[in-house]
Each structure stands twice: as structure tokens, then as C-alpha cells.
PDB file of N, CA and C in Angstrom:
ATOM      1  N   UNK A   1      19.618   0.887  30.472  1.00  0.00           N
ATOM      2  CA  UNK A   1      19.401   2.305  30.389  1.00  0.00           C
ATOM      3  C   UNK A   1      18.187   2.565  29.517  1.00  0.00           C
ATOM      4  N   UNK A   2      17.604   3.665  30.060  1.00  0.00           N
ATOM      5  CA  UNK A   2      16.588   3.861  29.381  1.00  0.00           C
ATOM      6  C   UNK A   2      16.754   5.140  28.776  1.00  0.00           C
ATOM      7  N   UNK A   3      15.778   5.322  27.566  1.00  0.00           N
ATOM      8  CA  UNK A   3      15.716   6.876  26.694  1.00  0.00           C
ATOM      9  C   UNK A   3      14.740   7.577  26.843  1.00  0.00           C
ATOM     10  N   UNK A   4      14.419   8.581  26.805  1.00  0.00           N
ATOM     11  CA  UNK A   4      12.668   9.161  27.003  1.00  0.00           C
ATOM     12  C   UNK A   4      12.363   9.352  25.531  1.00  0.00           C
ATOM     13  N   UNK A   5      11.007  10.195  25.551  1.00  0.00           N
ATOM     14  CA  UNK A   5      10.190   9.777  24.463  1.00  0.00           C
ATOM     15  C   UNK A   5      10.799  10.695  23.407  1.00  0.00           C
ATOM     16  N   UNK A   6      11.546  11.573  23.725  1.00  0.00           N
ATOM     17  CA  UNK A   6      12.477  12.118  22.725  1.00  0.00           C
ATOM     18  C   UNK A   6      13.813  11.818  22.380  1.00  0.00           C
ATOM     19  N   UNK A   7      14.394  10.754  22.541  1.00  0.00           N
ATOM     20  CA  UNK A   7      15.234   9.598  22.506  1.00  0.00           C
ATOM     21  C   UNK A   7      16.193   9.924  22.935  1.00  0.00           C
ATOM     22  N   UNK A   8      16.812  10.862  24.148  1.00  0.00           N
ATOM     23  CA  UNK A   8      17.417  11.499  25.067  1.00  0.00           C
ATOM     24  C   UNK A   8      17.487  10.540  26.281  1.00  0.00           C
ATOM     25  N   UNK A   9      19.084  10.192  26.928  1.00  0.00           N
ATOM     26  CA  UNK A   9      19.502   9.460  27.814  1.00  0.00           C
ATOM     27  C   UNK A   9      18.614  10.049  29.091  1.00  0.00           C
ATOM     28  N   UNK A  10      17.901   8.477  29.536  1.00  0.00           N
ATOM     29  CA  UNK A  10      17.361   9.373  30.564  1.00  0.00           C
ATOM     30  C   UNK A  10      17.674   8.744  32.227  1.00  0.00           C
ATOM     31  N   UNK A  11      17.273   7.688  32.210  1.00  0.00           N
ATOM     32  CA  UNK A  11      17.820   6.991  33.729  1.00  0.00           C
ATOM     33  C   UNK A  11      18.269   5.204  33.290  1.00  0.00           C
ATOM     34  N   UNK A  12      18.384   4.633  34.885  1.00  0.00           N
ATOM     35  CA  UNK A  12      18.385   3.150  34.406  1.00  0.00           C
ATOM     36  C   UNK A  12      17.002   2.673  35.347  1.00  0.00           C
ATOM     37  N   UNK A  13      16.533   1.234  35.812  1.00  0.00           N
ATOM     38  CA  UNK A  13      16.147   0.984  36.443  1.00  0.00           C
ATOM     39  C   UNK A  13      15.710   1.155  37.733  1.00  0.00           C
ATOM     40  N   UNK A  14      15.339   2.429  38.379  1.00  0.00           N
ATOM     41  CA  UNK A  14      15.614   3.017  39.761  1.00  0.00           C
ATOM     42  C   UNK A  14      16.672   3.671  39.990  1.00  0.00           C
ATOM     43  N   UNK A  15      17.393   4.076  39.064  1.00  0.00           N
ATOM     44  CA  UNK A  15      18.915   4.673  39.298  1.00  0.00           C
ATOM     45  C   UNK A  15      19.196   5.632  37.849  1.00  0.00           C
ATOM     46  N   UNK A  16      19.719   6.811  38.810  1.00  0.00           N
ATOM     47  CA  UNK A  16      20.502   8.112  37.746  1.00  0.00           C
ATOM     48  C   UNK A  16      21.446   7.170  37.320  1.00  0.00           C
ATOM     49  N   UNK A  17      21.589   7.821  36.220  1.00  0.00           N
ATOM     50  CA  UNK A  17      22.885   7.229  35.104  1.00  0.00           C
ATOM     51  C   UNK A  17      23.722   8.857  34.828  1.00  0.00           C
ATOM     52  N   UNK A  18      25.368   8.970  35.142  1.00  0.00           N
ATOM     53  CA  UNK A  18      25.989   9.713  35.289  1.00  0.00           C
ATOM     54  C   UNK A  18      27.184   9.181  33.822  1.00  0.00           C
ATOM     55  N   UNK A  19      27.583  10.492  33.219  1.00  0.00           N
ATOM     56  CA  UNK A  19      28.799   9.912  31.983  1.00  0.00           C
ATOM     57  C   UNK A  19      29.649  10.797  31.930  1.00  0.00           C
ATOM     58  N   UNK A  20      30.918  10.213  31.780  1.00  0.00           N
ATOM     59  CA  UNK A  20      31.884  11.243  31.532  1.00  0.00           C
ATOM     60  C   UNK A  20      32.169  11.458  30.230  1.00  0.00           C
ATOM     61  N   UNK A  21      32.774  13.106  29.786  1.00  0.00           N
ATOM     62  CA  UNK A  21      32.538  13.406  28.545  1.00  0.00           C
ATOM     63  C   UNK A  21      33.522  13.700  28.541  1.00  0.00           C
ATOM     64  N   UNK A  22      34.600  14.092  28.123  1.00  0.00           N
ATOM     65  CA  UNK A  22      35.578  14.353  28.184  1.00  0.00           C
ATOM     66  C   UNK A  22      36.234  14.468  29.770  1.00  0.00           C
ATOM     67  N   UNK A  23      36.327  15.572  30.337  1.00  0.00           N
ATOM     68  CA  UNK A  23      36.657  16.186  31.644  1.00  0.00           C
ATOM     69  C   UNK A  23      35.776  16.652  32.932  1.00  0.00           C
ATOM     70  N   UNK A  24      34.328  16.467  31.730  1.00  0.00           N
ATOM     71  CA  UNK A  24      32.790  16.769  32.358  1.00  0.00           C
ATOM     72  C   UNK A  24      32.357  15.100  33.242  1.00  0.00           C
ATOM     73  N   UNK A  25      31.495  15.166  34.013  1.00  0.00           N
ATOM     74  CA  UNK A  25      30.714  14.469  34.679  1.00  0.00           C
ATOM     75  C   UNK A  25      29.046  14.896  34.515  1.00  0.00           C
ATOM     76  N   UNK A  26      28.704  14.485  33.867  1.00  0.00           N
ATOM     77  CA  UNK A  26      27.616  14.778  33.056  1.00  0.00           C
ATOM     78  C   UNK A  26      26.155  14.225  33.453  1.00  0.00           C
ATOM     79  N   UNK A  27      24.958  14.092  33.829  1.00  0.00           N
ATOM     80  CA  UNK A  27      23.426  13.669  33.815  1.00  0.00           C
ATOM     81  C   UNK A  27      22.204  14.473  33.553  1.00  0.00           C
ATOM     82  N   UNK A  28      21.145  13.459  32.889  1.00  0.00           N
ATOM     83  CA  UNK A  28      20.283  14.157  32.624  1.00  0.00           C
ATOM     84  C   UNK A  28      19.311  14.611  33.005  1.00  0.00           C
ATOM     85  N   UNK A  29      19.252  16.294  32.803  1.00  0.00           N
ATOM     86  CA  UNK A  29      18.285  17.278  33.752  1.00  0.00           C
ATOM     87  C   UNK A  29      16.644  16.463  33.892  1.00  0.00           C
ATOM     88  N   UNK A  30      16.259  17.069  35.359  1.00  0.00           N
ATOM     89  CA  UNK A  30      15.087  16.409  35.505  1.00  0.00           C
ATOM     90  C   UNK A  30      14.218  16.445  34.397  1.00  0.00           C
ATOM     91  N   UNK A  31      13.993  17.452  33.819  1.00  0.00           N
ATOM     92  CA  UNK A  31      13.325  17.732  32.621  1.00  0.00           C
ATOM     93  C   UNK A  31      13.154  16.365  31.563  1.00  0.00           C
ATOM     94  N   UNK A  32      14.494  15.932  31.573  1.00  0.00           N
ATOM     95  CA  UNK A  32      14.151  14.576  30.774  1.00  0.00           C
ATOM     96  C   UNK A  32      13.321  13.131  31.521  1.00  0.00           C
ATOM     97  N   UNK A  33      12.332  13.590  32.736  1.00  0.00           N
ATOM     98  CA  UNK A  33      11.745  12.711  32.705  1.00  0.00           C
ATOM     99  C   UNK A  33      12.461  11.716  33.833  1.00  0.00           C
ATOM    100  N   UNK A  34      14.198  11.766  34.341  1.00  0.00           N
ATOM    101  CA  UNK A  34      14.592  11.139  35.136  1.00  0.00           C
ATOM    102  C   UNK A  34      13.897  11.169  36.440  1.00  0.00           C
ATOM    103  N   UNK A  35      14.374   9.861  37.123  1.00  0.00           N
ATOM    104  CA  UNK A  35      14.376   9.857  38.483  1.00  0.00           C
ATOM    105  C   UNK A  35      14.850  11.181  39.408  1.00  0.00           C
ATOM    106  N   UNK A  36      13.910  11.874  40.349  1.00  0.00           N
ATOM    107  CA  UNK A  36      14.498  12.630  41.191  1.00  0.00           C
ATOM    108  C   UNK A  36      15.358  12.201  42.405  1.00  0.00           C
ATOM    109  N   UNK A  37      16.906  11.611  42.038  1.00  0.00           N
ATOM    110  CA  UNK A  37      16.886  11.118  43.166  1.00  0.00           C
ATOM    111  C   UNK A  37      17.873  11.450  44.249  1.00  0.00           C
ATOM    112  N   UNK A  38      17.906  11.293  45.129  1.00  0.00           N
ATOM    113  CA  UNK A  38      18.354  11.304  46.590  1.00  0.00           C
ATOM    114  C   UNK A  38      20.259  11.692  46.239  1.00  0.00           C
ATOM    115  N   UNK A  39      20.885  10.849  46.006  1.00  0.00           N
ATOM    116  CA  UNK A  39      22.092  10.450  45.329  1.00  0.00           C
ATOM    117  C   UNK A  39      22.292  11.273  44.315  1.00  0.00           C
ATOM    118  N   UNK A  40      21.761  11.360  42.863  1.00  0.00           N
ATOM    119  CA  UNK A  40      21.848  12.370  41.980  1.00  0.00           C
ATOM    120  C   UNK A  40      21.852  13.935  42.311  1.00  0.00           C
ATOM    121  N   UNK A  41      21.117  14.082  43.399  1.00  0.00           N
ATOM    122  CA  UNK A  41      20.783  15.739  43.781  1.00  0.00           C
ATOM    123  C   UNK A  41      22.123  16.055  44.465  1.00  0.00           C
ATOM    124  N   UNK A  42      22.433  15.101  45.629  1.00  0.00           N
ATOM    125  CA  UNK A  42      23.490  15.332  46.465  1.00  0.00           C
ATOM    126  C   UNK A  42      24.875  15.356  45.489  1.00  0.00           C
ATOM    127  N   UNK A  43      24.835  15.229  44.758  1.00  0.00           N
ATOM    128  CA  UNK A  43      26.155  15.267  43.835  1.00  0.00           C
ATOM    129  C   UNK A  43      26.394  16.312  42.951  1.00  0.00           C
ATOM    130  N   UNK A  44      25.055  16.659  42.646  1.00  0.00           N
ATOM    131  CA  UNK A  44      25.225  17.981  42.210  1.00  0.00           C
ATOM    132  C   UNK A  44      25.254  19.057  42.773  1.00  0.00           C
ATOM    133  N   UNK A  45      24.749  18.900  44.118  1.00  0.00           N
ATOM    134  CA  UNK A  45      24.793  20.465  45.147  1.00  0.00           C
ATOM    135  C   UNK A  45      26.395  20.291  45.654  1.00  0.00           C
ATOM    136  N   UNK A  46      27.020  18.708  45.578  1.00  0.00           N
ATOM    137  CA  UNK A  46      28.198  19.193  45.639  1.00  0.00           C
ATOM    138  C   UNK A  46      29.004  19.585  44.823  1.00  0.00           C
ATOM    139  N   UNK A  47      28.859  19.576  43.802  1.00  0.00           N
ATOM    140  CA  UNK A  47      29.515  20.192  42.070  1.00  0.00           C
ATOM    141  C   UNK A  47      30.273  19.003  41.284  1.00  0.00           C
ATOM    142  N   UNK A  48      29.792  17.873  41.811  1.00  0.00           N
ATOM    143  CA  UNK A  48      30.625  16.970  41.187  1.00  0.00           C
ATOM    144  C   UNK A  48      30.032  16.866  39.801  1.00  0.00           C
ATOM    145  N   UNK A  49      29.492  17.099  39.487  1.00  0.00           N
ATOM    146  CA  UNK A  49      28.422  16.860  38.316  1.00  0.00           C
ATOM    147  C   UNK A  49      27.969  17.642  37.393  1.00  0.00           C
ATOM    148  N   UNK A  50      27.605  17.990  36.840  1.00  0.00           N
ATOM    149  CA  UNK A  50      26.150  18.959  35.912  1.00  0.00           C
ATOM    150  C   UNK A  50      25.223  18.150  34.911  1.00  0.00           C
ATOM    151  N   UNK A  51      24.365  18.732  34.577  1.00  0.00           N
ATOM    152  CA  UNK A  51      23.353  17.951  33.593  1.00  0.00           C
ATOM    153  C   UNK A  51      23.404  18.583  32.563  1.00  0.00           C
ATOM    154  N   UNK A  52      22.857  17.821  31.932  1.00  0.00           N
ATOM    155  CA  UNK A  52      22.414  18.150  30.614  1.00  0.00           C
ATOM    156  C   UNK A  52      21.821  17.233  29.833  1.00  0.00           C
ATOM    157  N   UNK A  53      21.497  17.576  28.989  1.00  0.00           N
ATOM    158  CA  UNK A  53      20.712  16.533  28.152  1.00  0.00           C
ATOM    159  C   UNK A  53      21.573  15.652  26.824  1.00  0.00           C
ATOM    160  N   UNK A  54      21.640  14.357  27.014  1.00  0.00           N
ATOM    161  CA  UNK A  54      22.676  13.239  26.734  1.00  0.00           C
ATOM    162  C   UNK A  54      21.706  12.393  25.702  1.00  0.00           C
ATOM    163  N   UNK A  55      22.373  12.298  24.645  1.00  0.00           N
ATOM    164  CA  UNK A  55      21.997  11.029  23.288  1.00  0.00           C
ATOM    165  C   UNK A  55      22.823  10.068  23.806  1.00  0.00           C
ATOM    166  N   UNK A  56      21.931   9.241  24.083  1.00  0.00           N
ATOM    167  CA  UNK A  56      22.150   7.284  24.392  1.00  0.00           C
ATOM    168  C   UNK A  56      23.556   7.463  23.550  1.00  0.00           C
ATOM    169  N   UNK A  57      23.649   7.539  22.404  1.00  0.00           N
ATOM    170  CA  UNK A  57      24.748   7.093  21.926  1.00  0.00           C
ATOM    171  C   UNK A  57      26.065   7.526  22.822  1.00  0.00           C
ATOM    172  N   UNK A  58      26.149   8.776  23.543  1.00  0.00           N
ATOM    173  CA  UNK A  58      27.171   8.854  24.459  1.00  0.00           C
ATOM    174  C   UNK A  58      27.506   8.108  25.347  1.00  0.00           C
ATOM    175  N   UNK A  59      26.500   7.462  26.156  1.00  0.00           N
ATOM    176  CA  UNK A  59      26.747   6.176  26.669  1.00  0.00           C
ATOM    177  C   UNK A  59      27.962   5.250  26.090  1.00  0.00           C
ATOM    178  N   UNK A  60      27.664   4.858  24.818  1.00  0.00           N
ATOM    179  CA  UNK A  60      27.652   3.851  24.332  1.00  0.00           C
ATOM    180  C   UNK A  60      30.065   3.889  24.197  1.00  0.00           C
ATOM    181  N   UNK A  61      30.089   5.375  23.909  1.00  0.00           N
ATOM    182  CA  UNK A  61      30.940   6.001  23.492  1.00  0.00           C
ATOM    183  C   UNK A  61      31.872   6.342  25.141  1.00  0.00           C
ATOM    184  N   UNK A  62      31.138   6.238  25.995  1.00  0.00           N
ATOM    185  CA  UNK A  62      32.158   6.701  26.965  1.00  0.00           C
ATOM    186  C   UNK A  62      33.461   6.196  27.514  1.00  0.00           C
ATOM    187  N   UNK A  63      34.078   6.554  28.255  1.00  0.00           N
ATOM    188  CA  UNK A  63      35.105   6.048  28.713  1.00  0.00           C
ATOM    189  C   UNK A  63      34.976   5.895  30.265  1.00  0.00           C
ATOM    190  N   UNK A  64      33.989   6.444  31.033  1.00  0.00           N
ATOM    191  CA  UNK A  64      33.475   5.736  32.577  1.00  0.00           C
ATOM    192  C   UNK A  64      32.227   6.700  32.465  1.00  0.00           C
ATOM    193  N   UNK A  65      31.170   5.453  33.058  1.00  0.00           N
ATOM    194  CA  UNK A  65      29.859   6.068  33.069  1.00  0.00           C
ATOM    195  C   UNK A  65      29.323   5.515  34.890  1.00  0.00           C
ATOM    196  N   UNK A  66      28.665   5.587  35.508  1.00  0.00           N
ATOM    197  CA  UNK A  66      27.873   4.875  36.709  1.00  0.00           C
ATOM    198  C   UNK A  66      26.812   5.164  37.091  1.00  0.00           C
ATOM    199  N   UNK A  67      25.529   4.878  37.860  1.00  0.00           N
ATOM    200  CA  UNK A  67      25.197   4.325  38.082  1.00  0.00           C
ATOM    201  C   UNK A  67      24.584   5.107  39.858  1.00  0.00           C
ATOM    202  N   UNK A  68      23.929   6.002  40.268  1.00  0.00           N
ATOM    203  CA  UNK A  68      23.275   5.886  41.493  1.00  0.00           C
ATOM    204  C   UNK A  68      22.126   6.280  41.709  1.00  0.00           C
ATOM    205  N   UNK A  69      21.696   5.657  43.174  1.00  0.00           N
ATOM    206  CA  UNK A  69      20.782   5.187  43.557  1.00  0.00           C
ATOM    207  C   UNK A  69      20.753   4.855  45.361  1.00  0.00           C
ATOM    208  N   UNK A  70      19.739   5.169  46.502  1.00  0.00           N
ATOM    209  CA  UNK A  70      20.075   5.627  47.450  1.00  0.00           C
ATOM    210  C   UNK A  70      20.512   3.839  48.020  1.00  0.00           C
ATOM    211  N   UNK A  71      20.254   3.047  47.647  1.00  0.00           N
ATOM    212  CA  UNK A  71      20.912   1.973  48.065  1.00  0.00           C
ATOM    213  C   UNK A  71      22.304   0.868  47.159  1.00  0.00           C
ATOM    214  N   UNK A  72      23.049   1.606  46.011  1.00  0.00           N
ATOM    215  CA  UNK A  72      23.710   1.272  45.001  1.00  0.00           C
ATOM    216  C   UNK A  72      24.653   2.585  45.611  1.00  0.00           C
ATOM    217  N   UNK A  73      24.392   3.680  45.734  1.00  0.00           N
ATOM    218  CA  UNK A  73      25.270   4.714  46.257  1.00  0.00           C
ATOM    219  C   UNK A  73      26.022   4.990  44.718  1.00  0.00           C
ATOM    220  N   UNK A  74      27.172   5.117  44.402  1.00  0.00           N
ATOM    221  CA  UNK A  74      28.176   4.854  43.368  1.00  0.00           C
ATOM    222  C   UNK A  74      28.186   3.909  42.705  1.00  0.00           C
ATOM    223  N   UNK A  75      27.565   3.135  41.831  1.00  0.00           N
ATOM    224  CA  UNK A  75      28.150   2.460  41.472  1.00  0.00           C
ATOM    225  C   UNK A  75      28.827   1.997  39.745  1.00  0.00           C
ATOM    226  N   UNK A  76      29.729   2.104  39.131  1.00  0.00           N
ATOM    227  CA  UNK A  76      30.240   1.904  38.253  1.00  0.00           C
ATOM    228  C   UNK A  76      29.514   0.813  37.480  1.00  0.00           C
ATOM    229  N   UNK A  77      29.727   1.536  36.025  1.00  0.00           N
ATOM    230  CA  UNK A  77      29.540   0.631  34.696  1.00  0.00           C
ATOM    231  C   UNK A  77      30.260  -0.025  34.244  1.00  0.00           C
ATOM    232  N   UNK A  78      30.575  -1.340  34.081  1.00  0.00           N
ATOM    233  CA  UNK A  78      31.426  -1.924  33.248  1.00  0.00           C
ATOM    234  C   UNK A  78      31.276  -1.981  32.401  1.00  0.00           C
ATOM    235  N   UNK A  79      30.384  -2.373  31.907  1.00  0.00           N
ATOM    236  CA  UNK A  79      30.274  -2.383  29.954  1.00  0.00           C
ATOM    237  C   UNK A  79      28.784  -1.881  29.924  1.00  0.00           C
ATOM    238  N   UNK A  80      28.965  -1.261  28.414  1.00  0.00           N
ATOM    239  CA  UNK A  80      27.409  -1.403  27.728  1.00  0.00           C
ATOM    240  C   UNK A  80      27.529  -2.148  26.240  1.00  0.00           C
ATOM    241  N   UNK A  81      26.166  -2.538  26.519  1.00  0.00           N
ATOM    242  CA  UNK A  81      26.124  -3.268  25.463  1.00  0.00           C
ATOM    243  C   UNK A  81      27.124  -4.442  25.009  1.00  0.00           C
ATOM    244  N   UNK A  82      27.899  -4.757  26.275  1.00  0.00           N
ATOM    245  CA  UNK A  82      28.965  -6.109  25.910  1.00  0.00           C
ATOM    246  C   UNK A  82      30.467  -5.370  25.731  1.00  0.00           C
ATOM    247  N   UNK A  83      30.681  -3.898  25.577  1.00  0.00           N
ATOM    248  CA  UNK A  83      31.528  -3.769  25.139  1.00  0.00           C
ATOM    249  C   UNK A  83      32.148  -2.883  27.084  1.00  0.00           C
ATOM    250  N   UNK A  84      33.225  -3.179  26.910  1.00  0.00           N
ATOM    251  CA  UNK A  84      33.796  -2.689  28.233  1.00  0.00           C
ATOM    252  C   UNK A  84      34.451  -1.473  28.795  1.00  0.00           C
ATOM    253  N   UNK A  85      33.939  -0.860  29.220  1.00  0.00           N
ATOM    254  CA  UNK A  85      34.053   0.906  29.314  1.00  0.00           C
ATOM    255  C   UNK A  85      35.638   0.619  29.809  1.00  0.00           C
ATOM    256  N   UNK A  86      36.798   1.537  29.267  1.00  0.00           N
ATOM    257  CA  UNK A  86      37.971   1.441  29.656  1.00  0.00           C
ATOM    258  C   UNK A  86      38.586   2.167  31.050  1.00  0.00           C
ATOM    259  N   UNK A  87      37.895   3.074  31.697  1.00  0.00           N
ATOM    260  CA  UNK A  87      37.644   3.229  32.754  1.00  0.00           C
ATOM    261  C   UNK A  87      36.687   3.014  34.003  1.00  0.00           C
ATOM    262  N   UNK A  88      36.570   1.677  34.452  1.00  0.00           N
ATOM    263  CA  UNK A  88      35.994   1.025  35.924  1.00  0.00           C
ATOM    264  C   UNK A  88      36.235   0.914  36.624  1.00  0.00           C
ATOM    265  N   UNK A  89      36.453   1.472  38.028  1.00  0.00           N
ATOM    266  CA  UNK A  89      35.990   3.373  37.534  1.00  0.00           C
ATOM    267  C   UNK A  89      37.280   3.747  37.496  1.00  0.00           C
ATOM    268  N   UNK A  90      36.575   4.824  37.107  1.00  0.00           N
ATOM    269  CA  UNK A  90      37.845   6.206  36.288  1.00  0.00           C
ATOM    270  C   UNK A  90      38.006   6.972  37.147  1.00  0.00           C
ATOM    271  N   UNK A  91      38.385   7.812  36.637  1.00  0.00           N
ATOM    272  CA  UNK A  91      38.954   8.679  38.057  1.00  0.00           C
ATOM    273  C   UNK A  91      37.343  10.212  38.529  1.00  0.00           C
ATOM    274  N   UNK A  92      36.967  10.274  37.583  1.00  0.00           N
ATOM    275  CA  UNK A  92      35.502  11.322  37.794  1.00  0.00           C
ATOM    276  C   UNK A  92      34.639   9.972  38.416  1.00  0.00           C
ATOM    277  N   UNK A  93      34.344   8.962  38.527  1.00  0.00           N
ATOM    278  CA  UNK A  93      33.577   8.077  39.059  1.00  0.00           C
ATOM    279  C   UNK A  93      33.759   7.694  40.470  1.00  0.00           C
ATOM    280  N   UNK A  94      35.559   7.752  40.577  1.00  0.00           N
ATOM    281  CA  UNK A  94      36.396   7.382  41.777  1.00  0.00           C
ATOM    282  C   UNK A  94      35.233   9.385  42.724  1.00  0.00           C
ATOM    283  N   UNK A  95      36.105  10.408  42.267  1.00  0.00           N
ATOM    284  CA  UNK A  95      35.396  10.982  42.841  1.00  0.00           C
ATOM    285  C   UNK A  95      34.246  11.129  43.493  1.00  0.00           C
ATOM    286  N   UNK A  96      33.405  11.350  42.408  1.00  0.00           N
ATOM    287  CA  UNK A  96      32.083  11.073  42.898  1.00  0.00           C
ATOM    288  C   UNK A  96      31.531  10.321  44.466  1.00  0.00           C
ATOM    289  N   UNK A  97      32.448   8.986  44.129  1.00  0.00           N
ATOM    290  CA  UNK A  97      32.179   8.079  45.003  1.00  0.00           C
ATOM    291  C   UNK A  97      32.735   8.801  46.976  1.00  0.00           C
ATOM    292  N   UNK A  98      33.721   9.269  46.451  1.00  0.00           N
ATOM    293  CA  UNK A  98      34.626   9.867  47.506  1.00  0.00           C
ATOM    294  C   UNK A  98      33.679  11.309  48.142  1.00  0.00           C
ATOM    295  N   UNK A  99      33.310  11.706  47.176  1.00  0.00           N
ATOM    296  CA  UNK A  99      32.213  12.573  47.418  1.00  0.00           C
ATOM    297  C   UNK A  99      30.985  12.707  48.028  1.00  0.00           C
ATOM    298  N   UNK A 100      30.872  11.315  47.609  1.00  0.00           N
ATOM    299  CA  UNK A 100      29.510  10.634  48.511  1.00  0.00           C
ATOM    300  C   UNK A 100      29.374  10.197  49.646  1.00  0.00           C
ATOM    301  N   UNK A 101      31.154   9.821  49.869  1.00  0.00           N
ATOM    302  CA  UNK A 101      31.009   9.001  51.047  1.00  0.00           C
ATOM    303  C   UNK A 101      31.290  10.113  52.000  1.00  0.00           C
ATOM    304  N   UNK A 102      32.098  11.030  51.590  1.00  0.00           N
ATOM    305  CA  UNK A 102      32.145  12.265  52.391  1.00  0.00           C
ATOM    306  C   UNK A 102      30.921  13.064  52.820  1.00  0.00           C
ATOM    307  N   UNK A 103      29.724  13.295  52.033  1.00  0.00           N
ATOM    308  CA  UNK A 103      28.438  13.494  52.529  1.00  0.00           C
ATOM    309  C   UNK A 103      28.029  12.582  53.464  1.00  0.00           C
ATOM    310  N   UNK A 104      28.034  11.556  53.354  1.00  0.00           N
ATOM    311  CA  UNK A 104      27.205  10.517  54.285  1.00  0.00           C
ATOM    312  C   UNK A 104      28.207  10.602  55.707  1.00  0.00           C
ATOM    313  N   UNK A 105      29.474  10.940  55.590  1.00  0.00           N
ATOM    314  CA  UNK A 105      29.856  10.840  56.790  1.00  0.00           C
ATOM    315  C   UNK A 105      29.875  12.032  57.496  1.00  0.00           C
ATOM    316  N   UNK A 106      29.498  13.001  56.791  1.00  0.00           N
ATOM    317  CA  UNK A 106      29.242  14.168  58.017  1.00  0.00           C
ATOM    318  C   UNK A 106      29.498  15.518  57.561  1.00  0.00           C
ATOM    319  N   UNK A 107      30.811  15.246  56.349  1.00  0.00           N
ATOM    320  CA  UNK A 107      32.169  15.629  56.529  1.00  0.00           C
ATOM    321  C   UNK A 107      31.921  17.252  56.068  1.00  0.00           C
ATOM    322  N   UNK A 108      33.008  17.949  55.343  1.00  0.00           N
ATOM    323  CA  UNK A 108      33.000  19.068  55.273  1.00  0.00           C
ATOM    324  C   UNK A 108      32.443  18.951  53.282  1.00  0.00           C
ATOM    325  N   UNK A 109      31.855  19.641  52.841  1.00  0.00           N
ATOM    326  CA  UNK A 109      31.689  19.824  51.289  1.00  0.00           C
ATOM    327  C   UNK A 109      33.108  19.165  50.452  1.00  0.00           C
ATOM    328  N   UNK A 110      32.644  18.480  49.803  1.00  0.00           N
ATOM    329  CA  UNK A 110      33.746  17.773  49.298  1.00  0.00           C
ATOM    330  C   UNK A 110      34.114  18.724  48.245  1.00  0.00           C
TER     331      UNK A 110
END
């Protein structure tokens, strides 16, 4: 994961980075410099999501975070930093995913 130059969570390697915060499903607004991407947009026009602007350290702190990207689709974090997120995946990640796959298949707004 990477931070931008104001040390604000910003993407990973070619891929939005999504965190759950309590009950929220959380990423960070384009503004921080993230990837515009394909996967990230579609998740938020379906409401699975919102942004905002995220300190790395929440990462570090979460309880399910993941991971997309138009060829990764969903995909879950297991650990950061060595330590092992206790939800892989959780149930806002499980969504998401269900969400996605429901876009790609046609379906009705998830």
C-alpha cells in the first residue's frame, strides 16, 4: 500500500485499496491521488462504499480491508504488515464481491 505526499492512504500497486471501519466500507477520494479505477467507481455508484480520506494507520488497525482492480475484481487482504486481518473476508468484503459479480452479470443494482 501506498500513502500520498500528505501521508494519507492512497492505493496499492494498480489497485484501489477499500477498509472497513467499523460498519463503513470506506476508500480514498480521487483527490488523494488514487487510481481512477474501473472496479472502485462501480462500487461506489452501487453504494457499497464511500470515500474518504484514510491514515495508513487504519489499514494497519482494520478488521477486513481488500483490494480491486479490473483484473483482481475483489480481492481480500489477509494480513498487513505480517499481522492477520481477522476478517478474510468479512462480511462488507463478502458483499462487495457479490456486488460485483452482480454488475458483471447483468443483474439488477445490487
Amino acid at each position: 500500500m501506498f500513502a500520498n505526499s500528505a501521508g494519507r492512504l492512497c492505493e496499492g500497486t494498480g489497485t484501489n485499496v477499500f477498509v472497513a471501519i467499523g460498519d463503513r466500507l470506506l476508500t480514498p477520494p480521487l483527490s488523494s491521488g488514487c487510481l481512477a479505477g474501473v472496479t472502485r467507481e462501480l462500487l461506489l455508484e452501487a453504494g457499497v462504499a464511500g470515500e474518504e480520506d484514510l491514515d495508513p494507520s487504519g489499514l494497519a488497525h482494520a478488521e477486513e480491508a481488500f483490494l480491486t482492480s479490473s483484473t483482481r475484481e475483489v480481492h481480500p487482504i489477509r494480513a498487513v504488515d505480517g499481522r492477520p486481518l481477522p476478517r478474510c473476508p468479512g462480511p462488507l468484503t463478502q458483499r462487495a464481491a457479490e456486488a460485483f459479480a452482480a454488475i458483471l452479470a447483468g443483474g439488477k443494482d445490487p
